[in-house]
Protein backbone atom coordinates (compact mmCIF):
# COMPACT_ATOMS: atom_id res chain seq x y z
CA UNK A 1 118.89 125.61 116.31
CA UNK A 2 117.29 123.94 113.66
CA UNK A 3 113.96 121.96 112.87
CA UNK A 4 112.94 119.98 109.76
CA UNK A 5 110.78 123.24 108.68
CA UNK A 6 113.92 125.30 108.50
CA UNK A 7 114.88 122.87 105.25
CA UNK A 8 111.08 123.32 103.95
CA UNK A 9 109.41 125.25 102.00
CA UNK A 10 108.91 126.46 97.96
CA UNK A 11 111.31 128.49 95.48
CA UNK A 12 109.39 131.09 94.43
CA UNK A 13 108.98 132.18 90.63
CA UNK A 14 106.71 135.08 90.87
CA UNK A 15 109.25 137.27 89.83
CA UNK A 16 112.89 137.68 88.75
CA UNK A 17 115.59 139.36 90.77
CA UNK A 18 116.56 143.09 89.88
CA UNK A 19 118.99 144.16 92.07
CA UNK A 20 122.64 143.64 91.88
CA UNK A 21 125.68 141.86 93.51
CA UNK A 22 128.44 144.03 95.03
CA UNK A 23 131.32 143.62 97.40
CA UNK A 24 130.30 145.89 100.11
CA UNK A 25 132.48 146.62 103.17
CA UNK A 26 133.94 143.75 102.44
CA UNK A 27 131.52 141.30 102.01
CA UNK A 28 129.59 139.71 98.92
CA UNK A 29 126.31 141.63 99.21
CA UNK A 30 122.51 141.39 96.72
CA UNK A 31 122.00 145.23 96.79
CA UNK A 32 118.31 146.24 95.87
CA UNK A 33 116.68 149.53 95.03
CA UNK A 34 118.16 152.88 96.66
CA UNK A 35 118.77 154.24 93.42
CA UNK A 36 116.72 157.28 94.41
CA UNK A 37 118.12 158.66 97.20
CA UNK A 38 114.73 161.15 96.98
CA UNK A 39 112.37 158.47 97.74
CA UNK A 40 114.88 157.76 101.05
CA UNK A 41 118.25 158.08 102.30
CA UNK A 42 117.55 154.92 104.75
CA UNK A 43 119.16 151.49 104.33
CA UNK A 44 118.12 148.29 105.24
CA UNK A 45 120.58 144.74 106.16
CA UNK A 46 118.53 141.82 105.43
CA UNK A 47 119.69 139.02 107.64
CA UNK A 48 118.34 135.63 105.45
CA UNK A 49 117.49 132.09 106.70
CA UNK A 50 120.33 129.24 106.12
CA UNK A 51 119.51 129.58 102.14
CA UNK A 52 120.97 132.72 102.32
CA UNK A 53 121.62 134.18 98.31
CA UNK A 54 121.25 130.81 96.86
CA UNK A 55 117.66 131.24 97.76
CA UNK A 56 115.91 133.28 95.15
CA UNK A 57 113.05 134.33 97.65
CA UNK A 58 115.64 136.12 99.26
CA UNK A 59 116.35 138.12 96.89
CA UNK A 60 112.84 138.32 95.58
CA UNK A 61 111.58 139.48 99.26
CA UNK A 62 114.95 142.10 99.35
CA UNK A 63 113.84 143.63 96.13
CA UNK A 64 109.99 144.11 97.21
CA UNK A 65 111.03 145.41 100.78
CA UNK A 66 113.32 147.99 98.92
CA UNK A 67 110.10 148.65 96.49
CA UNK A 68 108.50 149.18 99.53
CA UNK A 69 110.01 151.33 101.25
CA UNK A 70 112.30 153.85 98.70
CA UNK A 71 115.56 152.28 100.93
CA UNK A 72 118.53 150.25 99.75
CA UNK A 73 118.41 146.84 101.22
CA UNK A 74 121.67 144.66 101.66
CA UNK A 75 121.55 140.96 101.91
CA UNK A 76 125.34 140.35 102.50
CA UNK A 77 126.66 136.67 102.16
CA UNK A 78 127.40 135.71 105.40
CA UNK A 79 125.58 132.43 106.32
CA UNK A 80 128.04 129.52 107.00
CA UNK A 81 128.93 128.12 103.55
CA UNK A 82 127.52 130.27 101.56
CA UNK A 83 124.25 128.93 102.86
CA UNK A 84 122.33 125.61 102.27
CA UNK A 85 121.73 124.08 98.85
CA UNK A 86 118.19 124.54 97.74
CA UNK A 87 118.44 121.04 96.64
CA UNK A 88 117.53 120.22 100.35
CA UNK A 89 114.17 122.14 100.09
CA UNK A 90 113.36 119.17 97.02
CA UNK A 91 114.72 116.39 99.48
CA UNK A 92 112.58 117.32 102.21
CA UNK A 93 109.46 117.55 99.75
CA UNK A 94 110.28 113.88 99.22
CA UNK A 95 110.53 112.69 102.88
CA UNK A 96 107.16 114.77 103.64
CA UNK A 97 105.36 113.56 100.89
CA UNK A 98 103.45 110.08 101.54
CA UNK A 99 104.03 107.27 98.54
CA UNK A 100 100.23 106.58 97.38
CA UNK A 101 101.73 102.64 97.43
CA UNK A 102 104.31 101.00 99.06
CA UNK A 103 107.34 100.83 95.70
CA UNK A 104 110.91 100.15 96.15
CA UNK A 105 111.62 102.96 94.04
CA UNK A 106 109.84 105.11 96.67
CA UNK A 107 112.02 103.90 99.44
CA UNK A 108 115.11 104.14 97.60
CA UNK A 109 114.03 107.98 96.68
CA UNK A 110 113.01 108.55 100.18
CA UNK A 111 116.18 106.47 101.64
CA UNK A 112 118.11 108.56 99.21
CA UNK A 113 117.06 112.27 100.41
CA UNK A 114 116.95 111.59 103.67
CA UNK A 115 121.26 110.81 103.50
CA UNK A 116 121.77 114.33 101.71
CA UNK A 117 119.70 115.86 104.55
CA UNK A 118 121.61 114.19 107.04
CA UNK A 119 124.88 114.57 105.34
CA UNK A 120 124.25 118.19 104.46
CA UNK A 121 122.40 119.41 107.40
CA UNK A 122 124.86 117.75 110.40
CA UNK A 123 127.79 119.71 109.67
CA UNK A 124 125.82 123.19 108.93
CA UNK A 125 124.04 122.68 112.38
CA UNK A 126 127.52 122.11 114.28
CA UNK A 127 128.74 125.00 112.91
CA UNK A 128 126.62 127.78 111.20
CA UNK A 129 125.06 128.79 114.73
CA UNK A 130 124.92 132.92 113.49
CA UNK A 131 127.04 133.89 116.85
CA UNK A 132 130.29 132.52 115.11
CA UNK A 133 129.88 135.32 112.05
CA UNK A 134 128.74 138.12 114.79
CA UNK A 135 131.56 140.33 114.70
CA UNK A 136 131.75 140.30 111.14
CA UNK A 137 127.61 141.32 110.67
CA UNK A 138 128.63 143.58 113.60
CA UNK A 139 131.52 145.15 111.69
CA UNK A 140 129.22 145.10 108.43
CA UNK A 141 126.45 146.97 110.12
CA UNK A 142 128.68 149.77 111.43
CA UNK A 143 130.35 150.35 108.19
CA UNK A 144 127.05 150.87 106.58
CA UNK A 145 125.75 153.18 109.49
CA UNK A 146 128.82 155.51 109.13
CA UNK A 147 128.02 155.46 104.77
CA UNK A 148 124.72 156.50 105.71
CA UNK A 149 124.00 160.13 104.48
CA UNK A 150 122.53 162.77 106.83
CA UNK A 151 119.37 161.75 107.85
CA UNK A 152 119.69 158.67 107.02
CA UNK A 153 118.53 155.47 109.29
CA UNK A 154 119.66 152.17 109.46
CA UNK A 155 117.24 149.28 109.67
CA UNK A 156 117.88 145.54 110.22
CA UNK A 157 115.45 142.40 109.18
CA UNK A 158 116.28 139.05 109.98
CA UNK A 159 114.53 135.49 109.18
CA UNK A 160 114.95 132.40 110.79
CA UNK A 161 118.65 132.01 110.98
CA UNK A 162 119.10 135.80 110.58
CA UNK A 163 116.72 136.57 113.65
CA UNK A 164 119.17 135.69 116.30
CA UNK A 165 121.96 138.43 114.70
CA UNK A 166 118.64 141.46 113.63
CA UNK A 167 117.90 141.19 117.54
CA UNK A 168 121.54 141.25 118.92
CA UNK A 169 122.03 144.34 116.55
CA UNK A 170 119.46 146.30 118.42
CA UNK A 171 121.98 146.75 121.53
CA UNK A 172 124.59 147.78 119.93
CA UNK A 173 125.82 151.21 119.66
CA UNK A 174 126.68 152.68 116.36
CA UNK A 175 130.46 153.17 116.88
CA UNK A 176 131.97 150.72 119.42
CA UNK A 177 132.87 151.72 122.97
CA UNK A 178 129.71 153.84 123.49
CA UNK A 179 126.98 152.94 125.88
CA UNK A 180 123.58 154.14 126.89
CA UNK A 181 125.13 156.51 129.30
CA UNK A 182 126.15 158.55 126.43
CA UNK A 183 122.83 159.80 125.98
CA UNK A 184 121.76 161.85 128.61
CA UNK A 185 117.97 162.00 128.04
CA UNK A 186 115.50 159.47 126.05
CA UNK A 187 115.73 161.38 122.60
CA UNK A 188 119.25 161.05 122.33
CA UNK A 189 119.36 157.60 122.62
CA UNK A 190 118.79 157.24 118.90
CA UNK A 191 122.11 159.29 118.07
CA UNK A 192 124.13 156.76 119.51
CA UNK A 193 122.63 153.41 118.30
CA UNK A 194 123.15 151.63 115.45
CA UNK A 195 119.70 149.99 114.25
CA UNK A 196 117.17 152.17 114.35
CA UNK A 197 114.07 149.59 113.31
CA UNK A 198 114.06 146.41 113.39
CA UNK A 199 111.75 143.09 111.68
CA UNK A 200 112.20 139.72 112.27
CA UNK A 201 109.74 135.99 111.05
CA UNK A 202 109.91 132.83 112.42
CA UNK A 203 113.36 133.29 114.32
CA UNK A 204 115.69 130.42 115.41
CA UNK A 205 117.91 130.42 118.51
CA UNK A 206 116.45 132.98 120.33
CA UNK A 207 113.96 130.82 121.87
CA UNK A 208 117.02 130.04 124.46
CA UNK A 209 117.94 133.98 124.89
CA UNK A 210 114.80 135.41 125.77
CA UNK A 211 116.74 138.43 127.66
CA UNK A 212 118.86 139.51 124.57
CA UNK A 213 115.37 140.34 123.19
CA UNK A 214 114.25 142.32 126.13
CA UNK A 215 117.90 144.38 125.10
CA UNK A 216 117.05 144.60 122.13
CA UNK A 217 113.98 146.54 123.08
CA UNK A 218 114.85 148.30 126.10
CA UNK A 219 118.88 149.24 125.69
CA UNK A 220 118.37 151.73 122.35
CA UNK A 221 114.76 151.64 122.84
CA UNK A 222 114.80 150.49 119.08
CA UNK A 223 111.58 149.89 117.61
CA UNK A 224 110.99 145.88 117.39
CA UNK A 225 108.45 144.03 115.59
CA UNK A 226 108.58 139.98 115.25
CA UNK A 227 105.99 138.21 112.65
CA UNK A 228 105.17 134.97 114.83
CA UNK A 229 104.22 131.23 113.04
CA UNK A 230 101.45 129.97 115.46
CA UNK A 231 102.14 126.75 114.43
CA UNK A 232 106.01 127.14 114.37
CA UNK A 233 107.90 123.80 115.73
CA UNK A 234 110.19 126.43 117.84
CA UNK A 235 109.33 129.92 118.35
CA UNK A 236 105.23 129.32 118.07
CA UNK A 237 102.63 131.46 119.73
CA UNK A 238 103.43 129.81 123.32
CA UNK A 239 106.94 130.57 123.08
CA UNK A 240 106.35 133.79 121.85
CA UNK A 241 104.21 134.75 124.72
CA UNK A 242 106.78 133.42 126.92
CA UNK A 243 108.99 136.45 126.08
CA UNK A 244 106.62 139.12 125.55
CA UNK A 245 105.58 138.44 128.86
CA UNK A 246 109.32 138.84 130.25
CA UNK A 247 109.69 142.30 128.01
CA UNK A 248 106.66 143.54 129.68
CA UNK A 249 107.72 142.41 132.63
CA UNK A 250 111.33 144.09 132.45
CA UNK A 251 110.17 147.40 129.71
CA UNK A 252 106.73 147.60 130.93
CA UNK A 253 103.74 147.85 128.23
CA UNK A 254 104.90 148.48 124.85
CA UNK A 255 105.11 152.29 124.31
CA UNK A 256 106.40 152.69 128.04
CA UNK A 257 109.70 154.91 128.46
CA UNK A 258 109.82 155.14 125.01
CA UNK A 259 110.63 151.17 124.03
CA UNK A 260 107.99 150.12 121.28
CA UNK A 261 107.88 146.58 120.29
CA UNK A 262 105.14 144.20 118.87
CA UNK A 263 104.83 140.33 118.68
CA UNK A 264 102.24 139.64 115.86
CA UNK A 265 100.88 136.08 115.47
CA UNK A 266 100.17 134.95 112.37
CA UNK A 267 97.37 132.02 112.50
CA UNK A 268 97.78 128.78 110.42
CA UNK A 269 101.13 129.75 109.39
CA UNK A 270 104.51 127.45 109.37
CA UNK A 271 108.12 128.27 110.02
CA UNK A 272 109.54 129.80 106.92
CA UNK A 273 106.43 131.39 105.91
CA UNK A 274 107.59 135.16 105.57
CA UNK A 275 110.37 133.28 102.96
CA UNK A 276 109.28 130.48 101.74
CA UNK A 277 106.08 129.99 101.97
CA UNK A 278 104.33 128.47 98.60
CA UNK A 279 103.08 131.00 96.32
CA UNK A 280 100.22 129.93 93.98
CA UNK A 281 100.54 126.40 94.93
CA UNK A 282 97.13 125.85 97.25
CA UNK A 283 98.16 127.20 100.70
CA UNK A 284 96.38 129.58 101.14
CA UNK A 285 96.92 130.30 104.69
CA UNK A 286 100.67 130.25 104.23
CA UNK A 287 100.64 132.27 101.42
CA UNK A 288 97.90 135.05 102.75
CA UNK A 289 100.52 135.14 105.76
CA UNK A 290 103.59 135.81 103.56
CA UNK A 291 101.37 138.97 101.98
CA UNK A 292 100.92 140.09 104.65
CA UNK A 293 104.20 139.72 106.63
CA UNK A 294 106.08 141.63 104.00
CA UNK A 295 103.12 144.74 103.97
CA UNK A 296 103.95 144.12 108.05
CA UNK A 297 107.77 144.93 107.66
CA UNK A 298 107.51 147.60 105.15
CA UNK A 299 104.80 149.72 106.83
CA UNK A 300 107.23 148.79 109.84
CA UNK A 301 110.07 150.22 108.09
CA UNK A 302 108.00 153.62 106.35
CA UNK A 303 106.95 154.37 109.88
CA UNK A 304 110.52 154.48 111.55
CA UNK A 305 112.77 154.91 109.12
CA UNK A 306 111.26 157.24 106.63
C-alpha cells in the first residue's frame, strides 16, 4: 500500500557511499562495512523503501548502521523494478509546493509531474506489493544465515516497503521445514530461527496484517522494535496502538515468556522520516527524528546481535 508520502521526501548529500556492490546469493546486493570480522561476526539485510539502491539514503543509512554496529549490512536489489526513480521524489516537491501566483507555466509544471507520478506510480502499486519477491528475500535470508560464521547473528531492518518482508522474516525458521516444536525449551528457540533482531520505520502493508506482527514477536520470540511516524498517513500512532494492543493481548507485556518488542513513537515526524527525511534543509523535527531513529536501530542491533 502506498500514500503520496511514500514518493516524498529529500536525497541526502551528507555523505558519499563507501561500501560496495556485489552479487550475493544471487542477487545484486550494496554491501557495507564487515571488513573486521573482530568488531562482529553479525550481519544485517536491509530491506529499503520503493527507492530501493537508486536511493542514495539507502545506501548512506546502510553504511552508518554498519558503522554502527561493526556488522556487514546487505541491501540486496529486490524491489519491483529495480525500485522507483528518484525523479518522482522532485515531481512530488512540485505538486506539494504552492505557486506564490497563479502562472501557466506553474500549471503546466504541476500538470506535468503529476502524469509521471501517475504514470510511474500505477503500475509499481499493481505490482511491487513485497509478498510477490517473498520467496526470493526468503531464500536470500537463509543463504546468508548458513554463511554466517560461528557466533554469528543475523539481523533484518526494513523501511516502508521493506517493513512488510523484516516482519514476515521473524517467523521463519532458519532452514525450511523446521518449526517451533523443534526447540524444546525457550533458549533454544534462537538455534532454530532465522532473524535474530529485528528494526523496522514507517512500514507499509502491515497495517492490514496486524497478526503476522504478533508472529513475528511471539513464534521465535525475536526481538522487535518499530520506529513509529505520529503523523504517518498509514501506520501513525493510532494504528500503531491498534497492534501493540493485539501483541499484548496475544504475547502478554513485552518481556513476557521471553518475546521482547517495542513500538516507539516518534512526535512530529512524517512517513519516510528514518530515510528520507531532509537533512539541513529546516525540519527540524524530521530531521532530529531521523538522528535518532538510526542511534534507535543500532543500539537495537549492539544489544542483540553483538
Amino acid at each position: 500500500m502506498s500514500c503520496p508520502a511514500c514518493f516524498s521526501g529529500s536525497v541526502h548529500d551528507h555523505a558519499e557511499p563507501k561500501g560496495t556492490i556485489e552479487t550475493i546469493h544471487g542477487i545484486r546486493t550494496y554491501v557495507a562495512g564487515g571488513s573486521d570480522p573482530s568488531k562482529s561476526k553479525s550481519t544485517i539485510i536491509y530491506l529499503p523503501d520503493i527507492f530501493s539502491l537508486k536511493l542514495v539514503n539507502n545506501k548512506i543509512l546502510a553504511d552508518e548502521y554498519a558503522a554502527g554496529t561493526g556488522c556487514k549490512v546487505y541491501l540486496p536489489d529486490v524491489v519491483y523494478g529495480g525500485g522507483m526513480s528518484i525523479e518522482l521524489l522532485h515531481k512530488m516537491d512540485v505538486l506539494r509546493t504552492p505557486n506564490a501566483k497563479w502562472t501557466v507555466g506553474g500549471v503546466l509544471a504541476k500538470a506535468s509531474a503529476l502524469v509521471t507520478l501517475i504514470v510511474q506510480a500505477v503500475p509499481f502499486m499493481m505490482h511491487a506489493h513485497p509478498e510477490k519477491v517473498y520467496p526470493q528475500v526468503l531464500a536470500y535470508a537463509r543463504a546468508v544465515k548458513a554463511d554466517l560464521p560461528e557466533g554469528g547473528k543475523l539481523g533484518v531492518a526494513g523501511f516502508c516497503w521493506g517493513a512488510w518482508p523484516s516482519t514476515k522474516l521473524c517467523a521463519e525458521a532458519a532452514q525450511e521445514g523446521t518449526s517451533t516444536t523443534a526447540a524444546a525449551a525457550d533458549d533454544d528457540v534462537s538455534k532454530v530461527r532465522l532473524i535474530d533482531a529485528q528494526f523496522n520505520g514507517h512500514p507499509s502493508y502491515i497495517i492490514k496484517t496486524p497478526q503476522m506482527v504478533v508472529d513475528a514477536i511471539s513464534k521465535f520470540k525475536v526481538p522487535y522494535t518499530v520506529a513509529v511516524a505520529v503523523e504517518d498517513m498509514q501506520f501513525n500512532k493510532a494504528e500503531a496502538e491498534k497492534v501493540e494492543a493485539l501483541v499484548r493481548s496475544q504475547v502478554g507485556e513485552s518481556g513476557s515468556g521471553g518475546c521482547t518488542y517495542e513500538f516507539r513513537m516518534y512526535d512530529g515526524c512524517v512517513h519516510g522520516f528514518c530515510v528520507r527525511a531532509p537533512v539541513g534543509k529546516n525540519d527540524d523535527v524530521n530531521e532530529k527524528g531521523f538522528a535518532e531513529s538510526k542511534k534507535h536501530a543500532i543500539d537495537w542491533y549492539n544489544k542483540y546481535l553483538n
